[in-house]
Protein backbone atom coordinates (compact mmCIF):
# COMPACT_ATOMS: atom_id res chain seq x y z
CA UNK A 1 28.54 -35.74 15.81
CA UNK A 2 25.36 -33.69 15.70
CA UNK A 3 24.47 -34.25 11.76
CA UNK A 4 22.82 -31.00 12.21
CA UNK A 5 26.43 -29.77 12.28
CA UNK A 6 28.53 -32.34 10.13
CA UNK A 7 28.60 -29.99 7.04
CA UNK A 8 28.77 -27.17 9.17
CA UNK A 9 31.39 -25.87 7.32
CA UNK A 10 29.98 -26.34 3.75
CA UNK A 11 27.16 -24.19 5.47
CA UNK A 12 28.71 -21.11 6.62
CA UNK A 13 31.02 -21.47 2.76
CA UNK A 14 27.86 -20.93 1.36
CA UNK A 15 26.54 -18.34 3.37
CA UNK A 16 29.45 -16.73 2.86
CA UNK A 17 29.41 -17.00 -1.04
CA UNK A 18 25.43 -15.71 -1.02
CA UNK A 19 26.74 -12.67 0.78
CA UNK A 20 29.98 -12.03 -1.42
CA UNK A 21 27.20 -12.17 -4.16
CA UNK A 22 24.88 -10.29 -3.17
CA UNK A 23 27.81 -7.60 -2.52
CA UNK A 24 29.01 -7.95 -5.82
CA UNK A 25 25.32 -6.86 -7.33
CA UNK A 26 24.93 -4.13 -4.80
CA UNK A 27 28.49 -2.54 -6.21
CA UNK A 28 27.26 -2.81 -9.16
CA UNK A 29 24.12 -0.75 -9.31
CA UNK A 30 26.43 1.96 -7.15
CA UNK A 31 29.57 1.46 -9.53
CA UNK A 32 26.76 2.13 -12.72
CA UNK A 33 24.83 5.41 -10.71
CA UNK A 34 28.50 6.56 -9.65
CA UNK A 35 30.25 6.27 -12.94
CA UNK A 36 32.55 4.77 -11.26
CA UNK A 37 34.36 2.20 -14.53
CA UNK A 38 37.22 0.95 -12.67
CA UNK A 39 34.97 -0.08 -10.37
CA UNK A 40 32.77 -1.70 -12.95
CA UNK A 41 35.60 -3.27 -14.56
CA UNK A 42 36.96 -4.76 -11.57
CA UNK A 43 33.48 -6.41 -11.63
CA UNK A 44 33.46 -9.07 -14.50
CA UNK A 45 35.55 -11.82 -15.65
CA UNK A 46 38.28 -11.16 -18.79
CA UNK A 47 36.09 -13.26 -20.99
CA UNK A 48 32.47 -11.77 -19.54
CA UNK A 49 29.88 -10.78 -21.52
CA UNK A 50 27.33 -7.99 -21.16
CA UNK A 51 23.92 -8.73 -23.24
CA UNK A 52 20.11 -7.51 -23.29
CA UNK A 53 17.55 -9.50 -24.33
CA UNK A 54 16.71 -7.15 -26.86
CA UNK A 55 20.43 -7.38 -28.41
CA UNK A 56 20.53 -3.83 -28.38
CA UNK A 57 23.53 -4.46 -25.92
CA UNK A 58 26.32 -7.06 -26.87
CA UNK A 59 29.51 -6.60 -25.64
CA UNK A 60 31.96 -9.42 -24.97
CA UNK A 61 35.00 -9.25 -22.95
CA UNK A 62 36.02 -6.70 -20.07
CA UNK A 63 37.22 -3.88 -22.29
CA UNK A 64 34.04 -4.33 -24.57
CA UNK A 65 32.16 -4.49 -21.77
CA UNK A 66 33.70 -1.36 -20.02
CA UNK A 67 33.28 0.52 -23.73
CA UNK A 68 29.88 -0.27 -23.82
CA UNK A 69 29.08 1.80 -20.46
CA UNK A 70 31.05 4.37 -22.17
CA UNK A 71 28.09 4.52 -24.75
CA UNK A 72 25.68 4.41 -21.99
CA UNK A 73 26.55 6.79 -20.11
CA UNK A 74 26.90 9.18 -22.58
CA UNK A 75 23.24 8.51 -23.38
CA UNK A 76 22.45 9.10 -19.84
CA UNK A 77 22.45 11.58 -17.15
CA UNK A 78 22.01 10.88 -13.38
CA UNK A 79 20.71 7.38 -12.70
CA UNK A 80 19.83 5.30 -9.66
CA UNK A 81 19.46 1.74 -9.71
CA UNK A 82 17.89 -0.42 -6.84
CA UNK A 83 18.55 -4.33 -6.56
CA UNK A 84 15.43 -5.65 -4.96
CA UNK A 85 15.29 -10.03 -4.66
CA UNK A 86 18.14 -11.87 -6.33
CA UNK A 87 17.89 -15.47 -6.32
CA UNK A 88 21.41 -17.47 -6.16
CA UNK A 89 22.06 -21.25 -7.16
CA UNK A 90 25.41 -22.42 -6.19
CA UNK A 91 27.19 -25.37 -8.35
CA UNK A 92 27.74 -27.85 -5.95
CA UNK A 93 29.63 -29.64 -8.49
CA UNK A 94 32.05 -26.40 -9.44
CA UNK A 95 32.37 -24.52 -6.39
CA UNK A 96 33.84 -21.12 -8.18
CA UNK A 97 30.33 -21.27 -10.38
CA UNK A 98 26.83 -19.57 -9.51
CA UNK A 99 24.12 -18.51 -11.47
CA UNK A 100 21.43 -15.82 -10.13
CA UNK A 101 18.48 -13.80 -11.02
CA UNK A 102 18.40 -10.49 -9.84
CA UNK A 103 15.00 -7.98 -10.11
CA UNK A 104 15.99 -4.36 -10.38
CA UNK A 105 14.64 -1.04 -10.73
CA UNK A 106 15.97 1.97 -12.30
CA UNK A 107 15.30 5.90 -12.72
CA UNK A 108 17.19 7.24 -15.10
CA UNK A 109 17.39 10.58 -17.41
CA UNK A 110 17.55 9.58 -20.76
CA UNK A 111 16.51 12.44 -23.36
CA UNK A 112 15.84 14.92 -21.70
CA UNK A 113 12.90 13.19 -18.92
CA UNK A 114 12.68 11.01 -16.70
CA UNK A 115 12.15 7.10 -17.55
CA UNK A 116 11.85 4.49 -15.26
CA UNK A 117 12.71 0.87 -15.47
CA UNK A 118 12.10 -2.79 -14.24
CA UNK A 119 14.42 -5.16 -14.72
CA UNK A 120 15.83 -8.42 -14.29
CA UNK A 121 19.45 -9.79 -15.00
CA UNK A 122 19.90 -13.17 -15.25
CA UNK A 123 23.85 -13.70 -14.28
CA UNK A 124 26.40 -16.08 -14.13
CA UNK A 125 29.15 -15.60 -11.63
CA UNK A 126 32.37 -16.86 -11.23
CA UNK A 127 35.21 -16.87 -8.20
CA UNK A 128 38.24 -15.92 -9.42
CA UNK A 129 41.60 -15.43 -6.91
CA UNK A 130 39.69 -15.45 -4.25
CA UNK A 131 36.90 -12.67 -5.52
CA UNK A 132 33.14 -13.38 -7.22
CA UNK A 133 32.94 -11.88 -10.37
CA UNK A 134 30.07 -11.04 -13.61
CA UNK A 135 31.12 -13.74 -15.56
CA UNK A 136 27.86 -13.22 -17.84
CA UNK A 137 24.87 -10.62 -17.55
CA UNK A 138 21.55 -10.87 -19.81
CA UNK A 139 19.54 -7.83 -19.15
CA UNK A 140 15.80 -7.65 -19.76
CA UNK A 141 13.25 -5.32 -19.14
CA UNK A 142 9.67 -5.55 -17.73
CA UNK A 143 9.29 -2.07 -18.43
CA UNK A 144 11.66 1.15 -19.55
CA UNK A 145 9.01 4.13 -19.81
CA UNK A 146 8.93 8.06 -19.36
CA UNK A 147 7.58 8.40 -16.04
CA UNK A 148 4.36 10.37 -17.37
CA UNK A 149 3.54 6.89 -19.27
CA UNK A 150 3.81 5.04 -17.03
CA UNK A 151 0.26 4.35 -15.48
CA UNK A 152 -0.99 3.92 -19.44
CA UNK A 153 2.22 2.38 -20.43
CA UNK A 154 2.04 -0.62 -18.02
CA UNK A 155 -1.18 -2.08 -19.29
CA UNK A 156 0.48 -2.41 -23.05
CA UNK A 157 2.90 -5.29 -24.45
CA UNK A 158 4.48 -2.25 -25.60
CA UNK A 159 6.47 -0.86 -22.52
CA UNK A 160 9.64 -0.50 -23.84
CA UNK A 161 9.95 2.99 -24.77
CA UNK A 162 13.55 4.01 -23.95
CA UNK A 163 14.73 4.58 -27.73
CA UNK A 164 12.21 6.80 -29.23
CA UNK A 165 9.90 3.70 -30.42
CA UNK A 166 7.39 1.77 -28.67
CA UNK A 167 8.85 -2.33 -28.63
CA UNK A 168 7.81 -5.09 -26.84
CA UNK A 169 9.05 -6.00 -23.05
CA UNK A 170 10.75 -8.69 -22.60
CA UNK A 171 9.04 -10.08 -19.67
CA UNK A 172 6.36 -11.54 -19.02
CA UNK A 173 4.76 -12.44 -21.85
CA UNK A 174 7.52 -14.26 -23.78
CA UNK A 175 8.17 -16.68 -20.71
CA UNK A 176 7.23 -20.20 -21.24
CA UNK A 177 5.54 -20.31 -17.76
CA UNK A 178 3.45 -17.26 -18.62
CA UNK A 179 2.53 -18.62 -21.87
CA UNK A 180 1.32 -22.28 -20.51
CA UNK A 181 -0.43 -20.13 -18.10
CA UNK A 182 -2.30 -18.33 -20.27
CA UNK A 183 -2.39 -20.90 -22.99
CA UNK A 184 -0.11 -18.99 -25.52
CA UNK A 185 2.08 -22.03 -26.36
């Protein structure tokens, strides 16, 4: 046999599972700008949990989970969120476990204007009956200004500027690769 093709099928499995992952992030961002729960429950594990890096988020379990977009969306008006890379690593050695990275924007009306966002999640996934699913999702922001801030706002460590305060982003100064670069560490 061609050993080109003698884990052909291991191959196309995990094309297949990039794809059914890749779905499963694009329903999201629709599911979130749709307000569509059931959708977005249907989306995560039992046990998942729903996090930002800033802990202003922390919900554990579906129905904590699904109450915690409640709280969002109440906050927010009409949204639209854009998945742009994601990067997947199967578990070879658990073939119902991934972990990804995802880089996201979002526009979103959030007291009365217009903010925009860049984001990353960093995810955990897991197949269950058949179906990938948000086992965990940690949310952090590059940026999350009013859109007339923005060209001022991106230059500052403060870009987060969604709740009324000026905080720090959460990427990409407090990454240990960005810190040995610049020789913050």
């Amino acid at each position: 046999m061609n050993p080109d093709l003698s884990n052909l099928a291991q191959r196309i499995t995990a094309l297949e599972d990039r794809l059914q992952l890749r779905e499963l992030v694009a329903r999201y961002g629709v599911a979130v700008d749709d307000r569509d729960i059931d959708t977005l429950g249907a989306l995560f594990t039992a046990q998942a949990v729903f996090r930002s890096r800033d802990g202003v988020m922390n919900a554990r379990g579906r129905e904590a989970i699904i109450e915690q977009f409640h709280g969002r969306f109440a906050a927010l008006k009409a949204t639209n969120h854009v998945a742009h890379d994601q990067i997947i690593e199967l578990d070879p050695a658990e073939p119902d476990r991934a972990r990804g990275l995802v880089s996201s924007h979002a526009e979103v009306w959030r007291n009365g204007q217009a903010l925009i966002a860049a984001l990353r999640y960093e995810d955990t996934y897991h197949r269950h009956a058949g179906s990938w699913r948000f086992a965990e999702r940690v949310l952090s922001f590059l940026y999350y200004l009013p859109v007339s801030e923005y060209a001022a706002g991106l230059g500052s460590r403060l870009r987060m500027r969604a709740y009324g305060d000026q905080r720090p982003a959460d990427y990409p100064e407090g990454l240990p690769s960005w810190r040995r670069y610049h020789g913050d560490d």
